[in-house]
PDB file of N, CA and C in Angstrom:
ATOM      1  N   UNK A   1      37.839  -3.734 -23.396  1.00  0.00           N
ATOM      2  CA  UNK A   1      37.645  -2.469 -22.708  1.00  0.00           C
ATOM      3  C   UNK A   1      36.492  -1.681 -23.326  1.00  0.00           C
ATOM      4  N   UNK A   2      36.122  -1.455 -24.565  1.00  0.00           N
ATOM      5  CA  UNK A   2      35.665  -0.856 -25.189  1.00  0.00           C
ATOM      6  C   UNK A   2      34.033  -1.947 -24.945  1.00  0.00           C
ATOM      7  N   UNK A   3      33.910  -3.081 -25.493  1.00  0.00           N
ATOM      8  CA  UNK A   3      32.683  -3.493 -24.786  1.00  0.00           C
ATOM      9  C   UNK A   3      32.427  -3.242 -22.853  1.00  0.00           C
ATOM     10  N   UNK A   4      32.921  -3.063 -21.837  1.00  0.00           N
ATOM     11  CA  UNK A   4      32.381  -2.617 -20.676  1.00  0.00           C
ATOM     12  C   UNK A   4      31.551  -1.375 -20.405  1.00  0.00           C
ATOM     13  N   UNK A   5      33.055  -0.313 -21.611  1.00  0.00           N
ATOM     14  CA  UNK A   5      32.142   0.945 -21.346  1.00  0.00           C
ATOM     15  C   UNK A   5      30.940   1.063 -22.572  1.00  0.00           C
ATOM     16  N   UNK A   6      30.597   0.701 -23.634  1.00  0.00           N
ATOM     17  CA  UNK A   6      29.242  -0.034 -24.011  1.00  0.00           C
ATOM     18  C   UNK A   6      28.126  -0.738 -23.350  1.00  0.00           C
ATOM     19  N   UNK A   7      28.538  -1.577 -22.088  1.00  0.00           N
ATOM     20  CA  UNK A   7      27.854  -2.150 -21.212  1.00  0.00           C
ATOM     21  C   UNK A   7      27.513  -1.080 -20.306  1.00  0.00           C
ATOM     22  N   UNK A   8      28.171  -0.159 -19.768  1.00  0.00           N
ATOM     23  CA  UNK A   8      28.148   0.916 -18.754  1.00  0.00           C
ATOM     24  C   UNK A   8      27.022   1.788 -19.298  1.00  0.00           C
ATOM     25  N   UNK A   9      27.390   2.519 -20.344  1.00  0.00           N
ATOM     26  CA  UNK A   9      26.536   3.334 -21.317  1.00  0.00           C
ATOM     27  C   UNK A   9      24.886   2.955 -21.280  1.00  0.00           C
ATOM     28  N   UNK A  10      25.113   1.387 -21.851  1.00  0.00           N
ATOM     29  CA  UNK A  10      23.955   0.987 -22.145  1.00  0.00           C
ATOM     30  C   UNK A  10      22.679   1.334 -20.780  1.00  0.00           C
ATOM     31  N   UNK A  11      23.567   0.259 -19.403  1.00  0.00           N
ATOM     32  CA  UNK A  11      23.040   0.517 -18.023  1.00  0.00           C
ATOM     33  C   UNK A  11      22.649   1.831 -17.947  1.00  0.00           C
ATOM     34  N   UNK A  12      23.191   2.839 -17.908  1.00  0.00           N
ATOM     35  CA  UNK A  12      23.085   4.298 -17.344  1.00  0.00           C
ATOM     36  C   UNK A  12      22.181   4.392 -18.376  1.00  0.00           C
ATOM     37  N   UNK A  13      22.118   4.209 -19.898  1.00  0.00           N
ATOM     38  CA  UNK A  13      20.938   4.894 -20.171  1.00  0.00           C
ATOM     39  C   UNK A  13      19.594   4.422 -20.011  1.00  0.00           C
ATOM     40  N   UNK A  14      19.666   2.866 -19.747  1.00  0.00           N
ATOM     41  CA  UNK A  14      18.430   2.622 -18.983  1.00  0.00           C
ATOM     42  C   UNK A  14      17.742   3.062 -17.844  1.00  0.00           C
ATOM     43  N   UNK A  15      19.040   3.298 -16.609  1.00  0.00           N
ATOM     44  CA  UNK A  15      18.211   3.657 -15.684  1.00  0.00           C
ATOM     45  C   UNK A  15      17.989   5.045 -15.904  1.00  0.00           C
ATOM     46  N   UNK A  16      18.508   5.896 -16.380  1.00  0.00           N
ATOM     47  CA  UNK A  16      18.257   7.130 -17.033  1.00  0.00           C
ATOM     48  C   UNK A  16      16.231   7.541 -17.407  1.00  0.00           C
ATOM     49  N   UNK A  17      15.903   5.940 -18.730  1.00  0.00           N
ATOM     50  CA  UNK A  17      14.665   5.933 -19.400  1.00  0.00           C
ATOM     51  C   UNK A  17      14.136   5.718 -18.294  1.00  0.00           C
ATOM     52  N   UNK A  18      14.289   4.666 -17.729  1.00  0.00           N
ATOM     53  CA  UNK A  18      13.466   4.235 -16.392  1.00  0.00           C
ATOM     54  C   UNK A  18      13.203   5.675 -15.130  1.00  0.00           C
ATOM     55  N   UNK A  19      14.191   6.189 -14.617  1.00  0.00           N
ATOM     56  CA  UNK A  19      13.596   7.018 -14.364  1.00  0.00           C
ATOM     57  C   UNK A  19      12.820   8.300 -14.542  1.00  0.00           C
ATOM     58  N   UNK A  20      12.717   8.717 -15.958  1.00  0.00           N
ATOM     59  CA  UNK A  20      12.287   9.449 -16.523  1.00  0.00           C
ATOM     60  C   UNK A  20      10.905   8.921 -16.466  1.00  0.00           C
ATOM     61  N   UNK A  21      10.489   7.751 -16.955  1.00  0.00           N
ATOM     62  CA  UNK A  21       9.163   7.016 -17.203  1.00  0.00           C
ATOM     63  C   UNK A  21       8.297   7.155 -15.309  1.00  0.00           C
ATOM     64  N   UNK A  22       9.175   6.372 -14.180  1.00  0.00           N
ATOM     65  CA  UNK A  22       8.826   6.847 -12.904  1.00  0.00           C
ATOM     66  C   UNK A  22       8.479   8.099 -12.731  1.00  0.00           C
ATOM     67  N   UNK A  23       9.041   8.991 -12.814  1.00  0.00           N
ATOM     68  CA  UNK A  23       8.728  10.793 -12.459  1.00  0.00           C
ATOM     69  C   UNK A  23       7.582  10.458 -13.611  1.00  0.00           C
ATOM     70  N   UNK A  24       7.567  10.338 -14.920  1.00  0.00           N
ATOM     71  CA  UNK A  24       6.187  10.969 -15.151  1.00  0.00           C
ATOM     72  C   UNK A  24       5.322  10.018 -14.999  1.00  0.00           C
ATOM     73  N   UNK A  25       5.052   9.094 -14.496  1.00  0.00           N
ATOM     74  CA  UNK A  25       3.849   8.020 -13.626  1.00  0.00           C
ATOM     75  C   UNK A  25       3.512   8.849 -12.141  1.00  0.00           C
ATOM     76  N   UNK A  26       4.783   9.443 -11.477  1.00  0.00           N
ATOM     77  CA  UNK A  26       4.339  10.094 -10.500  1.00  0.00           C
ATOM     78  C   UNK A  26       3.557  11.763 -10.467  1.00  0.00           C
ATOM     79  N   UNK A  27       4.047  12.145 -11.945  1.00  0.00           N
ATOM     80  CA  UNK A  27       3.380  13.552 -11.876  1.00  0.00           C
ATOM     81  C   UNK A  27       1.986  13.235 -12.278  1.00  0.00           C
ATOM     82  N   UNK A  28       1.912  12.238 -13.202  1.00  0.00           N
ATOM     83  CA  UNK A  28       0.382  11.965 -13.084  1.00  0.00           C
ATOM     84  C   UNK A  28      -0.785  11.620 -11.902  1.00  0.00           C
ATOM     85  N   UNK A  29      -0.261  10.802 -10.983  1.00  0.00           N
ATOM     86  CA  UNK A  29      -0.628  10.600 -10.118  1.00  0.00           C
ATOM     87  C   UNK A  29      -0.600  11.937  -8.951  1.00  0.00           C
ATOM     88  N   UNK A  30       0.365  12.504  -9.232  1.00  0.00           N
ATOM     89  CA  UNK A  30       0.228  13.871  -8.289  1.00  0.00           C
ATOM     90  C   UNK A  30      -0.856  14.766  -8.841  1.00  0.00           C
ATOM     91  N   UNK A  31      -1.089  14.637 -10.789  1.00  0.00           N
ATOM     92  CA  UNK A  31      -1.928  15.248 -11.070  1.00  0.00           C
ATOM     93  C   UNK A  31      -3.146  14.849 -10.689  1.00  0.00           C
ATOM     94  N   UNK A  32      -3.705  13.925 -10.533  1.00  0.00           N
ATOM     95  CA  UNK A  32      -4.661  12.976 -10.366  1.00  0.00           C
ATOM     96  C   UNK A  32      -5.262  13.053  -9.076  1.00  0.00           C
ATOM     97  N   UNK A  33      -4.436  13.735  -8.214  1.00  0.00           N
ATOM     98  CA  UNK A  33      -4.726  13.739  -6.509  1.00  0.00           C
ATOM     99  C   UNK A  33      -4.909  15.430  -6.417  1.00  0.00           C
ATOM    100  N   UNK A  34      -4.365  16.503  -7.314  1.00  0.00           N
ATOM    101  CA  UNK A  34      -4.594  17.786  -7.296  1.00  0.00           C
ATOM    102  C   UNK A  34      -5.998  17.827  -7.654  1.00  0.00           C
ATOM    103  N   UNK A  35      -6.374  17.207  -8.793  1.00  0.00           N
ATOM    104  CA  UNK A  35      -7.520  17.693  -9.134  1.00  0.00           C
ATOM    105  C   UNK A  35      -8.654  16.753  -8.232  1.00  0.00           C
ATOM    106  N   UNK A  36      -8.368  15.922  -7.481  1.00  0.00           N
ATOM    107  CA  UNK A  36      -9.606  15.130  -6.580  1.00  0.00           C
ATOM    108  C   UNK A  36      -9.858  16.308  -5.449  1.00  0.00           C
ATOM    109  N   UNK A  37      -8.358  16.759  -5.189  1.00  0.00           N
ATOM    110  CA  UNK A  37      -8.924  17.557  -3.939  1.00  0.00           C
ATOM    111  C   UNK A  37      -9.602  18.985  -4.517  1.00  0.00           C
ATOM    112  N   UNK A  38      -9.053  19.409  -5.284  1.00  0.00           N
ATOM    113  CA  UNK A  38      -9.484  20.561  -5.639  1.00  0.00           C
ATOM    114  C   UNK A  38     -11.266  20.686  -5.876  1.00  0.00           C
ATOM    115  N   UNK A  39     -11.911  19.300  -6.307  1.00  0.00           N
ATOM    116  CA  UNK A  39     -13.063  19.480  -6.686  1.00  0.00           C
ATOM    117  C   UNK A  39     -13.426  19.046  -4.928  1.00  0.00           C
ATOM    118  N   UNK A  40     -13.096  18.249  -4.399  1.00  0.00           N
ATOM    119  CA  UNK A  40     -13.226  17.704  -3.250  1.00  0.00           C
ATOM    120  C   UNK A  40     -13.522  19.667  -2.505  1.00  0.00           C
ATOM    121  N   UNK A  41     -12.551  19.950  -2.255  1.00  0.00           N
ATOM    122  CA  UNK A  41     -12.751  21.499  -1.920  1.00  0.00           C
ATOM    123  C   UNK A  41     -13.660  22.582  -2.574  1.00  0.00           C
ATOM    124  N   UNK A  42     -14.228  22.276  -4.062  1.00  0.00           N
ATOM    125  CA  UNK A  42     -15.245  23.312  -4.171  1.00  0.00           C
ATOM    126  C   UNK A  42     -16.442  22.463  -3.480  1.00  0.00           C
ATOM    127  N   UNK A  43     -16.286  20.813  -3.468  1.00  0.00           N
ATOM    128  CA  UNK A  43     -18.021  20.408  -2.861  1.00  0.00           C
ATOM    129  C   UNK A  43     -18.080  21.266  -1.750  1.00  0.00           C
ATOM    130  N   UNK A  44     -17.276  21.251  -0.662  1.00  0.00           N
ATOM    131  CA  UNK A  44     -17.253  21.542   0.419  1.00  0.00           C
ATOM    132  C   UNK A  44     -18.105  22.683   0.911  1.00  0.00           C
ATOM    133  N   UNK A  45     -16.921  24.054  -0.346  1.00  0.00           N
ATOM    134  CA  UNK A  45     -17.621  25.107  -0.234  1.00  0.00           C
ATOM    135  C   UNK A  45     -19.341  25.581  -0.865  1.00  0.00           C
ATOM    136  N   UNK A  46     -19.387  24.555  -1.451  1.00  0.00           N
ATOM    137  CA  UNK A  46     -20.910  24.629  -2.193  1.00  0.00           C
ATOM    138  C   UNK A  46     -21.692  23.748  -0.842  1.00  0.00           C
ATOM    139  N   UNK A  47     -21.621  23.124  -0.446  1.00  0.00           N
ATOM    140  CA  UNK A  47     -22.009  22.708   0.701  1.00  0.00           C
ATOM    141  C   UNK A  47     -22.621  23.687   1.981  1.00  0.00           C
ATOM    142  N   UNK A  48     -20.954  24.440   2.150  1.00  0.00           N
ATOM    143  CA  UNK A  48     -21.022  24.716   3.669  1.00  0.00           C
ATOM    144  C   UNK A  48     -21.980  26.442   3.342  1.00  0.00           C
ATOM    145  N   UNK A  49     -21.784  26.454   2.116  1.00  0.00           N
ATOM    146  CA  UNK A  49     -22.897  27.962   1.756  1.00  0.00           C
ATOM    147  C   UNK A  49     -24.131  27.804   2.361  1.00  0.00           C
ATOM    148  N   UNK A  50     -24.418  26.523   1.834  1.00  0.00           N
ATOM    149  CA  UNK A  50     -25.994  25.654   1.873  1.00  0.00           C
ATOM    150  C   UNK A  50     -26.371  25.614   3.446  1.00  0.00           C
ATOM    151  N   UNK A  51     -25.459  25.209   4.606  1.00  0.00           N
ATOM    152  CA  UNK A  51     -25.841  24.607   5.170  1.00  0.00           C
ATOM    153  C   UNK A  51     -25.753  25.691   6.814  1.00  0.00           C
ATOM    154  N   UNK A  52     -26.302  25.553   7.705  1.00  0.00           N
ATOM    155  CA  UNK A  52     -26.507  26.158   8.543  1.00  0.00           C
ATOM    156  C   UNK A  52     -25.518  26.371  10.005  1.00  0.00           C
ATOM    157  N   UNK A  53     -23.981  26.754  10.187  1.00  0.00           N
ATOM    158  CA  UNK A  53     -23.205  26.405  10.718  1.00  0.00           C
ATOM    159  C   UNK A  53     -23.438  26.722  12.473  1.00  0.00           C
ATOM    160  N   UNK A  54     -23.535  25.413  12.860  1.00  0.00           N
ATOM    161  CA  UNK A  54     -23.765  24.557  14.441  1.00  0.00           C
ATOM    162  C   UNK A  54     -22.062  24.870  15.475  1.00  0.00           C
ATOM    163  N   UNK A  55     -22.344  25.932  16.419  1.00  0.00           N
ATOM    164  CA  UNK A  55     -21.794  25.611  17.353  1.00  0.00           C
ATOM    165  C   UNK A  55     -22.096  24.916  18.074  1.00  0.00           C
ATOM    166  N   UNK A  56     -20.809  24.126  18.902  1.00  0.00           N
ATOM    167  CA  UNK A  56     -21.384  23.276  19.739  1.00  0.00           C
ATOM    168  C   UNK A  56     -20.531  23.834  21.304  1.00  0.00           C
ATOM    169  N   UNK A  57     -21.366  24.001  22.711  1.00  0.00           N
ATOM    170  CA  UNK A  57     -20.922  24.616  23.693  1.00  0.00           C
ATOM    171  C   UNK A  57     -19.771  23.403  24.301  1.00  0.00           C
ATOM    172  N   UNK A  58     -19.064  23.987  25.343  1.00  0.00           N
ATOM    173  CA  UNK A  58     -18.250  22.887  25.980  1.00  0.00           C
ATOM    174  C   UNK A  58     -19.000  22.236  26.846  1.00  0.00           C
ATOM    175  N   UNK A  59     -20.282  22.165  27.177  1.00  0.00           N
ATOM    176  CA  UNK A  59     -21.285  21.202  28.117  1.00  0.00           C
ATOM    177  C   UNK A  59     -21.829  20.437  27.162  1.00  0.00           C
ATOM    178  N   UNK A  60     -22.128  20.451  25.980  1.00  0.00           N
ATOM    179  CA  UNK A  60     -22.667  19.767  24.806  1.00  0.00           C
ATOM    180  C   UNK A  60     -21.780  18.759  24.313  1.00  0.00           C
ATOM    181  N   UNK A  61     -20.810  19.215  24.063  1.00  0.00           N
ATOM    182  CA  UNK A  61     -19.465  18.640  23.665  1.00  0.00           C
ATOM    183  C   UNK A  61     -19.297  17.331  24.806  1.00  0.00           C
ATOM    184  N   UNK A  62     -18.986  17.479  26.346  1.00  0.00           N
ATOM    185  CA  UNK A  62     -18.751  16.871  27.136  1.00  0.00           C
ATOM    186  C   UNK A  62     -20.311  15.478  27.353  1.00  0.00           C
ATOM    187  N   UNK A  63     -21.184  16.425  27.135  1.00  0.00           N
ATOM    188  CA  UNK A  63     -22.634  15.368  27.128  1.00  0.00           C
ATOM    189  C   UNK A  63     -22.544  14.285  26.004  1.00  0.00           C
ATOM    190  N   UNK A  64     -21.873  14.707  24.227  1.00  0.00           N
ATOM    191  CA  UNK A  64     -21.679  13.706  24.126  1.00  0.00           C
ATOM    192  C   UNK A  64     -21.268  12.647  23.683  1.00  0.00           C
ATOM    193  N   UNK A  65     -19.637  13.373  24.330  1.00  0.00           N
ATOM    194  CA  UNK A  65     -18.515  12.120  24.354  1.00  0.00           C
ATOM    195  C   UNK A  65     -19.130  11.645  25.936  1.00  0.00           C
ATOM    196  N   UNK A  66     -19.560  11.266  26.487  1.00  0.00           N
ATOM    197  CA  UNK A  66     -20.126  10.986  27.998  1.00  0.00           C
ATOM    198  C   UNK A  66     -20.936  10.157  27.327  1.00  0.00           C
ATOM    199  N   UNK A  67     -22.153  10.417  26.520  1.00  0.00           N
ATOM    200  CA  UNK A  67     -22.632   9.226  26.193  1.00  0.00           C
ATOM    201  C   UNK A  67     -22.263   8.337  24.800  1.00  0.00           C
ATOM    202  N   UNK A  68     -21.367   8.585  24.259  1.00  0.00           N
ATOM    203  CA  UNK A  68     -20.339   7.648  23.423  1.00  0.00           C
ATOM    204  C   UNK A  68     -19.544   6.880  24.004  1.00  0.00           C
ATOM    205  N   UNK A  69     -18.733   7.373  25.242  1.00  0.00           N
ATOM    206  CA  UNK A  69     -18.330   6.619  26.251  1.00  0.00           C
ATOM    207  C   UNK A  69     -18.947   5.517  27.077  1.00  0.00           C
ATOM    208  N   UNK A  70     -20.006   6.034  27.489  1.00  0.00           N
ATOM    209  CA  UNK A  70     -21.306   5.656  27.925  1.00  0.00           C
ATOM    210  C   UNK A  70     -21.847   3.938  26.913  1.00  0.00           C
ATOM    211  N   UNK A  71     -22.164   4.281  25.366  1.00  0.00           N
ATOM    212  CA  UNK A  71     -22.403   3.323  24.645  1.00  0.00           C
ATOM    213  C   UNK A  71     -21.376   2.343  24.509  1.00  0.00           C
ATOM    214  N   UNK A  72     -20.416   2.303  24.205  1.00  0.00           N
ATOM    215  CA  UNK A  72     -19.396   2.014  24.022  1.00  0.00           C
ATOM    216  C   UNK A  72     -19.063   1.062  24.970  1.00  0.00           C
ATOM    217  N   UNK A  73     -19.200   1.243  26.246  1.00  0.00           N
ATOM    218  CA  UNK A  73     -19.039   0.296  27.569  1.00  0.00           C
ATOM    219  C   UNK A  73     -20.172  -0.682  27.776  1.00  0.00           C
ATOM    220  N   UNK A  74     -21.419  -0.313  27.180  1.00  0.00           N
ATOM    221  CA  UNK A  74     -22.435  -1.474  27.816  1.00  0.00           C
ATOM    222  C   UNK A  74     -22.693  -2.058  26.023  1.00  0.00           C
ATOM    223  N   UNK A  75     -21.731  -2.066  24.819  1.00  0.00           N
ATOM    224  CA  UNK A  75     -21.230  -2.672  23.738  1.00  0.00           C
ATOM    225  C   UNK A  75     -20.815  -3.558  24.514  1.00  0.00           C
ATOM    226  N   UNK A  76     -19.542  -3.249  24.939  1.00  0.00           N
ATOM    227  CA  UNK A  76     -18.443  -4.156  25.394  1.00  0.00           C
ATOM    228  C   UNK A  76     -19.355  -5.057  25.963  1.00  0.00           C
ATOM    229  N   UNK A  77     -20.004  -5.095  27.568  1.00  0.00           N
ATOM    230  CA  UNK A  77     -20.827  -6.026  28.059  1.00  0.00           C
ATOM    231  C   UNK A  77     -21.935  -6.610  27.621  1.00  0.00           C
ATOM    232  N   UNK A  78     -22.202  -6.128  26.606  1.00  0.00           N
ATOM    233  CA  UNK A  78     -23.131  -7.056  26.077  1.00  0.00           C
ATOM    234  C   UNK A  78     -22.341  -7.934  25.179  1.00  0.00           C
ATOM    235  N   UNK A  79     -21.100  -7.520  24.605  1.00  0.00           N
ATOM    236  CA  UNK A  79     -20.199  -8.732  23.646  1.00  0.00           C
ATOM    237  C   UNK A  79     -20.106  -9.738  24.702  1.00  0.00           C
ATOM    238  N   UNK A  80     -19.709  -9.029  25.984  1.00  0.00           N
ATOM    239  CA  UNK A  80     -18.933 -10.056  26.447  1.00  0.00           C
ATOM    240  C   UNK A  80     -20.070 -10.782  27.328  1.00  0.00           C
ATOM    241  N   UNK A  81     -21.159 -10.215  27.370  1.00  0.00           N
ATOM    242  CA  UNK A  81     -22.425 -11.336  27.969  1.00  0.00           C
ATOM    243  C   UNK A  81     -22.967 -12.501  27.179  1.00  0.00           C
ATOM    244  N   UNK A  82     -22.289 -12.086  26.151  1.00  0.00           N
ATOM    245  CA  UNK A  82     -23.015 -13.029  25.081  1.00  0.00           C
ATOM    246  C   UNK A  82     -22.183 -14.211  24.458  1.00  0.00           C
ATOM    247  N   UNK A  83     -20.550 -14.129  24.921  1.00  0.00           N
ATOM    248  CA  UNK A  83     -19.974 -14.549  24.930  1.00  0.00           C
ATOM    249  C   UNK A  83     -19.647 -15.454  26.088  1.00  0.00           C
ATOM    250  N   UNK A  84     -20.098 -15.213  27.340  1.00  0.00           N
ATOM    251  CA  UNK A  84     -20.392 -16.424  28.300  1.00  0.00           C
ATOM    252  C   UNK A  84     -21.402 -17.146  28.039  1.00  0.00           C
ATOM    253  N   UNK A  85     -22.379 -16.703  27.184  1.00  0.00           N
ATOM    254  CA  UNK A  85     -23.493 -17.925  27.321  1.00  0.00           C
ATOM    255  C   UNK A  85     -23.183 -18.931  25.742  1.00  0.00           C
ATOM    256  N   UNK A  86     -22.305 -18.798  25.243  1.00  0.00           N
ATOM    257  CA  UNK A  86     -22.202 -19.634  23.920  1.00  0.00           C
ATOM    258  C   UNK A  86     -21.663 -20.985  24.918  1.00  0.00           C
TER     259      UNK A  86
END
């Protein structure tokens, strides 16, 4: 009896270490992703100071997804023209 709950003990305090060791692999990694974005977010703002901010109208916008749409379709036919003549 007395060796099981020794065996029990032992278990629980492993998974105990073990998860202690997980959480701090994950706070590192949470640390690790705070500070990417955080610098990630001052480029931005050092950036968008710099740079000259572009509206774009809803006829502009529509012109061009129209010709992305546009490219995109005579892609396709030319894959697939080129693919009948092999």
């Amino acid at each position: 009896m007395l060796e099981i709950i020794l065996l029990l003990a032992t278990v629980s305090f492993l998974f105990i270490i073990s998860g202690f060791f997980i959480t701090l692999k994950q706070y590192k990694e949470i640390k690790n992703i705070k500070t990417i974005l955080t610098t990630k977010k001052e480029n931005e703002k050092t950036t968008s100071e710099n740079s000259i901010p572009m509206q774009l109208d809803l006829s502009v916008l529509n012109n061009l997804l129209a010709s992305g749409i546009n490219k995109g379709t005579n892609s396709g036919n030319e894959n697939s023209k080129s693919e009948k003549t092999k």
